[in-house]
Each structure stands twice: as C-alpha cells, then as structure tokens.
Protein backbone atom coordinates (compact mmCIF):
# COMPACT_ATOMS: atom_id res chain seq x y z
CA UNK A 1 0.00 0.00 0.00
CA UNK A 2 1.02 3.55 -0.44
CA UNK A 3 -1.37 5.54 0.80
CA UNK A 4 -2.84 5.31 3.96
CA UNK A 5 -4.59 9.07 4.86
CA UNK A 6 -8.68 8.62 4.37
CA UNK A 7 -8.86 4.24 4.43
CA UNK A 8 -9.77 2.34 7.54
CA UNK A 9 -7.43 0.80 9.84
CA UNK A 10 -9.22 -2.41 11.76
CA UNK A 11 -6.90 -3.33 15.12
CA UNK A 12 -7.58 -5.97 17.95
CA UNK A 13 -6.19 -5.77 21.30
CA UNK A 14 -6.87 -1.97 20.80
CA UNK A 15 -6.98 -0.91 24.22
CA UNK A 16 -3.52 -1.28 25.21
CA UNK A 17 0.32 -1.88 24.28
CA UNK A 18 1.01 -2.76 20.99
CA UNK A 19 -2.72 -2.45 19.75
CA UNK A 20 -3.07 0.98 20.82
CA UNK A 21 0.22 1.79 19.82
CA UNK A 22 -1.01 0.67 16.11
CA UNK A 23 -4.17 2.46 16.59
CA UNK A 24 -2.45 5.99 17.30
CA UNK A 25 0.15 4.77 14.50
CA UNK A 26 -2.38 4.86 11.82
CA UNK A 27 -4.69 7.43 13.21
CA UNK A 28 -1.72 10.07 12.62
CA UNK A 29 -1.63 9.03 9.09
CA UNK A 30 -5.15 10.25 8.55
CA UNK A 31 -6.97 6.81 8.60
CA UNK A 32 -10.11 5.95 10.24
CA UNK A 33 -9.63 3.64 12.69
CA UNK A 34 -12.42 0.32 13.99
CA UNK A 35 -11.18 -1.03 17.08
CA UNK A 36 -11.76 -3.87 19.02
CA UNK A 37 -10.52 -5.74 22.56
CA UNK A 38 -12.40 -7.01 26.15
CA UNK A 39 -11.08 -4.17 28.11
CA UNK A 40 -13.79 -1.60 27.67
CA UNK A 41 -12.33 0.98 29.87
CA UNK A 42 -9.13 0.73 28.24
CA UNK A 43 -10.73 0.87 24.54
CA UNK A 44 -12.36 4.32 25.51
CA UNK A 45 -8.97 5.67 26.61
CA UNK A 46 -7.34 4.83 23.00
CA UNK A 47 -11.02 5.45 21.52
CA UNK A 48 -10.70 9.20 23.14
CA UNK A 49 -7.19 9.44 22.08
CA UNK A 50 -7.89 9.23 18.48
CA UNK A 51 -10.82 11.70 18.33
CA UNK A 52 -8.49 13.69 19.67
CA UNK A 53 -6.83 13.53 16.18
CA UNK A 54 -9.91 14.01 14.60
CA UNK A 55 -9.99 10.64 13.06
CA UNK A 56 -13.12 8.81 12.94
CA UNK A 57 -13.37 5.87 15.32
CA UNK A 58 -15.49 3.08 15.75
CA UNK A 59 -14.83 0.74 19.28
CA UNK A 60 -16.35 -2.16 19.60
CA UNK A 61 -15.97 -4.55 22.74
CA UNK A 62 -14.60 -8.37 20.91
CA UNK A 63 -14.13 -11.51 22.42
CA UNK A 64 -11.50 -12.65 19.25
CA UNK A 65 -11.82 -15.83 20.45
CA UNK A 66 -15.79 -15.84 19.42
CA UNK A 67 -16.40 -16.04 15.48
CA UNK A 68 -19.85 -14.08 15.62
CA UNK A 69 -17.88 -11.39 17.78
CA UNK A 70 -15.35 -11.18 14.81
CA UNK A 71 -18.05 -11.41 12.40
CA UNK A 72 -19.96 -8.65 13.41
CA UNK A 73 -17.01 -6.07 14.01
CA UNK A 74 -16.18 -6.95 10.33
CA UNK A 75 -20.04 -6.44 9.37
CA UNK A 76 -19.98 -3.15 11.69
CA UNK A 77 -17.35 -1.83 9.87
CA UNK A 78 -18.10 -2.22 6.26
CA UNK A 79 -21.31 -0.35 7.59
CA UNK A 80 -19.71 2.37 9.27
CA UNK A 81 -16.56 2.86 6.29
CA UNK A 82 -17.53 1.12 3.48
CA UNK A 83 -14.67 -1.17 3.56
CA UNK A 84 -11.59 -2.60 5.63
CA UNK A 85 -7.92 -1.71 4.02
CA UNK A 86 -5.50 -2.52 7.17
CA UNK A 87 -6.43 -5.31 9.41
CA UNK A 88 -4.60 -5.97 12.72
CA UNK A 89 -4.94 -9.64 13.86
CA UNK A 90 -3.11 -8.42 17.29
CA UNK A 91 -5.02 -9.58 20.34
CA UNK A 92 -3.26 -11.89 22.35
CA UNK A 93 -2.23 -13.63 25.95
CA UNK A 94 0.94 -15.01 27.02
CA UNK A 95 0.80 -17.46 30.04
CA UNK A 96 4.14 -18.90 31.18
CA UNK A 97 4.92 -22.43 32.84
CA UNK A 98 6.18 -25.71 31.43
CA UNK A 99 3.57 -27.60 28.98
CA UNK A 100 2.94 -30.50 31.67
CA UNK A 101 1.39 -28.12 34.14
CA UNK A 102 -0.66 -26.04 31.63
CA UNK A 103 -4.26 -27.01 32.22
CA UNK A 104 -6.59 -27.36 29.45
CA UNK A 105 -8.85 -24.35 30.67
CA UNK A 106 -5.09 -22.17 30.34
CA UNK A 107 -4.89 -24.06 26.64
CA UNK A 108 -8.64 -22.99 25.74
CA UNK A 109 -7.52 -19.45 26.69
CA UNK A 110 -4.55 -19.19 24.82
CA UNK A 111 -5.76 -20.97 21.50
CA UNK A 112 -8.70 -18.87 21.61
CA UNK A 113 -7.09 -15.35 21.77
CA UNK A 114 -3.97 -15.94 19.94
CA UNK A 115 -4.75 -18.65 17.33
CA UNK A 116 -8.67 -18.28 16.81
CA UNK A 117 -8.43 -14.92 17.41
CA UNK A 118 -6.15 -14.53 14.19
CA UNK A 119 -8.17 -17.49 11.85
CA UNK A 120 -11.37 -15.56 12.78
CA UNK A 121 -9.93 -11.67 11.65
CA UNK A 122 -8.69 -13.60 8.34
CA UNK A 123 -11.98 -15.36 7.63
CA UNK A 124 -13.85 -12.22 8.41
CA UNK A 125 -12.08 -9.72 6.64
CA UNK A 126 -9.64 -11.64 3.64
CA UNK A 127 -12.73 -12.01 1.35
CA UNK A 128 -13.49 -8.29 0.85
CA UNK A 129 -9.79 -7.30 0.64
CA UNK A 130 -9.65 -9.69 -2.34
CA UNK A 131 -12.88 -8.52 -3.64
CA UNK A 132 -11.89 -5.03 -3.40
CA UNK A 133 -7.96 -6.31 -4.41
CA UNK A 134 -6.40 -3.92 -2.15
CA UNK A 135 -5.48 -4.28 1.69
CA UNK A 136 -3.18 -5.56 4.00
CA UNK A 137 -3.12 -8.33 6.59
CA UNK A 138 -0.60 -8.05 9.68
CA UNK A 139 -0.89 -10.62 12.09
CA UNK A 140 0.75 -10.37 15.68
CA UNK A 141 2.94 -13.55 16.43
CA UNK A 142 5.82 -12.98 18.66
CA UNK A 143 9.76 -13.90 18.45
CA UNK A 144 8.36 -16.79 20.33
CA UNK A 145 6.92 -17.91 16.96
CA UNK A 146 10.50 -18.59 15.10
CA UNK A 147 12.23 -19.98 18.38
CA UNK A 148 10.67 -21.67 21.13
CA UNK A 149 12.00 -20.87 24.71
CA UNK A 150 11.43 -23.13 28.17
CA UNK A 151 8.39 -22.18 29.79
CA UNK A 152 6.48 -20.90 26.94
CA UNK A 153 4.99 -24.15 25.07
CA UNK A 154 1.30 -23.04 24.88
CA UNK A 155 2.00 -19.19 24.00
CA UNK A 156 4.94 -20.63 21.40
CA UNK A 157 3.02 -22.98 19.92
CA UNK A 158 -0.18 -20.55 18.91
CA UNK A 159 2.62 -18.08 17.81
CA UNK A 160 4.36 -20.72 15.62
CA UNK A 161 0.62 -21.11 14.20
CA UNK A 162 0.46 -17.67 13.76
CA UNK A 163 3.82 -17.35 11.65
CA UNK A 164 2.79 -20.71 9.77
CA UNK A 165 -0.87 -19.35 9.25
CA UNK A 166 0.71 -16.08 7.61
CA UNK A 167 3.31 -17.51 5.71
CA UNK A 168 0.92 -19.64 3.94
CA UNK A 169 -1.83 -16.86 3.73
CA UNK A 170 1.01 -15.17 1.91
CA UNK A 171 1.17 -17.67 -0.75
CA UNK A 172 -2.65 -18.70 -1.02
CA UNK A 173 -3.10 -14.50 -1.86
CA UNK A 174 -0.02 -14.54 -4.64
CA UNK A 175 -0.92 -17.66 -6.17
CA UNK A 176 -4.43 -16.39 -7.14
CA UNK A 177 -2.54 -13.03 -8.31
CA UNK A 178 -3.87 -10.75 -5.59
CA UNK A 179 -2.27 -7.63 -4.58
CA UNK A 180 -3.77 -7.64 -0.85
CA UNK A 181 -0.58 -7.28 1.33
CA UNK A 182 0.68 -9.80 4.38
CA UNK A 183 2.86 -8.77 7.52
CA UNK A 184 4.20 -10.73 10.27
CA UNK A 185 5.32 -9.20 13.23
CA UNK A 186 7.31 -11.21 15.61
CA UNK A 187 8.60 -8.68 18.12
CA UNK A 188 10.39 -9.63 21.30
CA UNK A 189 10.04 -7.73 25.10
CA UNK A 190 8.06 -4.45 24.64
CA UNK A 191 6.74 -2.49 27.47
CA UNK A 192 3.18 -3.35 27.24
CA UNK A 193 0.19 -5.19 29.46
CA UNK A 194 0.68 -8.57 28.19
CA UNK A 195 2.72 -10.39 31.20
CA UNK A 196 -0.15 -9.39 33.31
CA UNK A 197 -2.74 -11.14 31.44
CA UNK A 198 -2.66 -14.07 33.01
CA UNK A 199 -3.07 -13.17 36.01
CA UNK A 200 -6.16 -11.27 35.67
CA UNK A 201 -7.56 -14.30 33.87
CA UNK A 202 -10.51 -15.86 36.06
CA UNK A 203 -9.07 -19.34 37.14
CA UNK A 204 -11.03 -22.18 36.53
CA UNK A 205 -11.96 -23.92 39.65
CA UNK A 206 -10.53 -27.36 38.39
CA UNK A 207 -6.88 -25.60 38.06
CA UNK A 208 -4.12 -26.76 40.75
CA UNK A 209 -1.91 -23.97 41.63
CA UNK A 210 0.53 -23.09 40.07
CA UNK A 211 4.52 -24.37 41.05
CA UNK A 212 7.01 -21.78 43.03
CA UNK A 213 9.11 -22.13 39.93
CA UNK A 214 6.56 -21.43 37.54
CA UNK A 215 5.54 -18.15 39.58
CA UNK A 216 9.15 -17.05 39.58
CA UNK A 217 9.26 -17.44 35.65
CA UNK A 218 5.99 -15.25 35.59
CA UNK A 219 7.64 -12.85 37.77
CA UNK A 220 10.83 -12.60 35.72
CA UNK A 221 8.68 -12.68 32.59
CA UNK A 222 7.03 -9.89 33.66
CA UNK A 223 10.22 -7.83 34.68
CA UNK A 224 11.31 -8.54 30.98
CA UNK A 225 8.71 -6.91 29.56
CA UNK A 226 8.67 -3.86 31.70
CA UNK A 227 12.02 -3.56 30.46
CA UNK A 228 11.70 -3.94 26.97
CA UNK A 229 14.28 -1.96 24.98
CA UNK A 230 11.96 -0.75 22.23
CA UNK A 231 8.80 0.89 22.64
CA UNK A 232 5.08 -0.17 21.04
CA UNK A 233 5.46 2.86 19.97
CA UNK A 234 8.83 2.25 17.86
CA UNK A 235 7.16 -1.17 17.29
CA UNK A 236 3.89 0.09 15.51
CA UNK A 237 6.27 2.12 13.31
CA UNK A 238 7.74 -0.89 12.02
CA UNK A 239 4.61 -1.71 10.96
CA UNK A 240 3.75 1.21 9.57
CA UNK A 241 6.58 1.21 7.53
CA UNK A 242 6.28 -2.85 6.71
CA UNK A 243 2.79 -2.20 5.56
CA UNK A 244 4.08 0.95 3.41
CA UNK A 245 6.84 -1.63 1.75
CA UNK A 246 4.94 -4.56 1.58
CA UNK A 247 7.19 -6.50 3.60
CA UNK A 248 6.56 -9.69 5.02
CA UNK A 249 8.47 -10.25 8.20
CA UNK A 250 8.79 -7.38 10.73
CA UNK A 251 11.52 -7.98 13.50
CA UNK A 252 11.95 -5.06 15.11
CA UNK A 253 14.27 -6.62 17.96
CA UNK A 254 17.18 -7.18 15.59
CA UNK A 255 19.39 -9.37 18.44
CA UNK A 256 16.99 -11.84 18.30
CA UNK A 257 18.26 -12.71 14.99
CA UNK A 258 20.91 -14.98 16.29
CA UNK A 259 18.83 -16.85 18.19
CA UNK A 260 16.38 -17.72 14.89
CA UNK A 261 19.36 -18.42 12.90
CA UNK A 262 21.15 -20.77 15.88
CA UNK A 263 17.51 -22.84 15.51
CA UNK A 264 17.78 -22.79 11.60
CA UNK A 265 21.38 -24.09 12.36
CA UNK A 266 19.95 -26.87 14.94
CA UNK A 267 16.73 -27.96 12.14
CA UNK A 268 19.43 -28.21 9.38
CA UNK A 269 21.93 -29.94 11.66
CA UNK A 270 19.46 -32.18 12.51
CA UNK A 271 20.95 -31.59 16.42
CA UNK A 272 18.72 -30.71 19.62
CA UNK A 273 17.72 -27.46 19.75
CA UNK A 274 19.52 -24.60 21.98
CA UNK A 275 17.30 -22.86 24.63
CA UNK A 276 17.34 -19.28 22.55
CA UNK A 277 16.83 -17.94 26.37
CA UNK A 278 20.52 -19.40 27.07
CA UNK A 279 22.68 -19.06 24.51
C-alpha cells in the first residue's frame, strides 16, 4: 500500500500496548480507525485518544476468540466505512509455565485469543480485501513464533501457528494473483500489558496452583517486559513502515536474529535445539 490518509485501519487488542500503539500509529496518518478488545475501559482511553486527532473511530468490545464477535465487528465496519484496508490480527495472551502443568482451561484461553483470534480476523475480513484487491493483513505472532523458549509451550506454539498461518496466507493471496498485502510481526520484550494477562484471567476452579518455579518465571517474565528496549510505539512504526513496503516479516528486535538463525542451524543440523533464552 502507499497511501494510507482517508482508508480504515481495523486493530484488535486496541486498548492497550502494541494495539493501541497501532491504533495511534495509523490514526496520525489520517486513517479511520475500527477497534476492538475485552477491556472496555481501556478501549475508551485509545477510543478518546484518536478523536483527539480528529480521526473517525469506531470501538467495539470483541471476544477474538468468538467467530460471531469477529463477524460482526467486520459487518460493523463495512457499515460504518464502506470497507476494511488494514487489518490488525493483534489480540493476544501469554501465560508462562512448562507444557505439563498447563491445564486445558489455560490451553482454551490461549488458542482462543492468539490462534482463533487470528483465523477468525482472516476469515472475516480476507474475502473483501480480495474482492476489493487492495489491503493488508498483519498478524501479531511474537519472536516466540521462530524460536521456542522453556516455559512458553502453549503461547509458542499458537505463535508458531500464527507465523505458519501467515506464511501460507502469503502464498494462497499470490498464487491467485492478488495484490492484498501480508505482515508478520514477531517482536520480542516491549513495554506493554501482556505479562499481566494471566493473572487477571478468572481461574477455573478445576486448576491446581501453580509451582514456586513457575511463579518465579511469571515474575521474571514480567520484569522482561517492563524492560523492553523498544517501545510499542517504535514497534507500531515498524509496521507502519512494513505495511508501506509490503514487507513480510517485521523484526523489530534485531538481536533476536541470532537466536532464529542458531535454531535454523539446529533444524538443518538435525541436532537438539539450543534454549534461545541461554545461549
């Protein structure tokens, strides 16, 4: 794409972090922006923010998890705008602990918000961009989606679904010669609300709790991301400029590279893989 001022920017997981760091991104191009998360109060802070740009804004509260809920945003908007031309798959959790103590109520969660969440935004809103043959896709994954660290199986996994997803999205979109656009953006710490997120989930009441050593790695999870190096602010600029350039992969964190090449190195090697966390 390259022109964004006057089309309609659609991003989940609006209300905070990298969602509303997209949201603001766009907005200050001059698009109208639809957005969408569970946090209500939070969506009418980046809701406010972006009137105060005098953008037009539509916020809608979105389970992504829920096909109907993703359904009818997509419905809402085309009513509203006309028409989608950037849509953010971003909404996501990240719970931490090894895969044998995940519990299947801590699976449902994260399948639903980071893997449904994105199959739902494609199935709702791909059609019309190829209708209309003119759009872009970017889909939130995670560095966690090109390595895979200990104590992150269920968030790496949906992320490595997320990349996979993408990747082949990519190819399904060239190989019927459409020009609609696909970004993935695999970003490592950034200062944002996601550590948190699982502990605000409600528990289900069949859950054990949860090891010292597993609540340590939350803890220092959490410190990681309060210390992340780059901004969502610096982050929804890459994407900005990846959606600008057409580009496919966005890794802002460039030091992660080393760790996705030392796992390319392992694959091809056919060797076990390094812990990218260790290296």
């Amino acid at each position: 794409m390259r022109e964004l001022a006057g089309r309609v920017a659609v991003v989940t997981g609006a209300a905070s972090g990298i969602g509303r760091a997209l949201a603001l991104a766009f907005a200050a191009r001059s698009m109208h922006l639809a957005l969408a998360d569970l946090d209500e109060a939070g969506l009418a802070r980046t809701e406010d923010a972006i009137a105060r740009l005098g953008g037009r804004v539509l916020a809608r509260r979105v389970d992504v998890a829920r096909a109907d809920d993703v359904e009818a945003l997509a419905e809402d908007v085309r009513r509203a705008f006309g028409a989608a031309h950037v849509v953010c798959n971003n909404a996501g959790v990240a719970p931490v602990g090894p895969v044998w103590e995940t519990p299947l109520s801590e699976w449902t969660w994260v399948v639903g918000a980071n893997l449904w969440g994105v199959v739902h935004g494609v199935r709702s809103f791909v059609p019309a961009l190829i209708a209309q043959d003119d759009g872009h896709i970017v889909n939130t994954a995670s560095v966690a989606g090109l390595v895979s660290p200990a104590g992150f199986g269920a968030y790496a996994s949906t992320k490595h679904a997320v990349v996979a997803l993408s990747e082949s999205l990519h190819h399904d979109l060239r190989e019927r010669g459409s020009r609609v656009g696909v970004s993935i953006l695999c970003p490592a710490y950034v200062s944002t609300g996601l550590a948190g997120a699982a502990a605000r989930r409600t528990r289900a009441a069949d859950e054990s709790p949860k090891s010292a050593a597993t609540l340590e790695r939350e803890s220092s999870f959490a410190r990681a991301v309060d210390a992340g190096r780059l901004s969502a602010d610096a982050v929804a600029e890459a994407v900005v400029d990846a959606v600008l350039a057409d580009r496919f992969y966005v890794l802002p964190h460039a030091r992660i590279k080393d760790a996705i090449r030392a796992r390319m190195e392992d694959i091809l090697g056919e060797g076990p893989p390094r812990d990218p966390m260790r290296r």
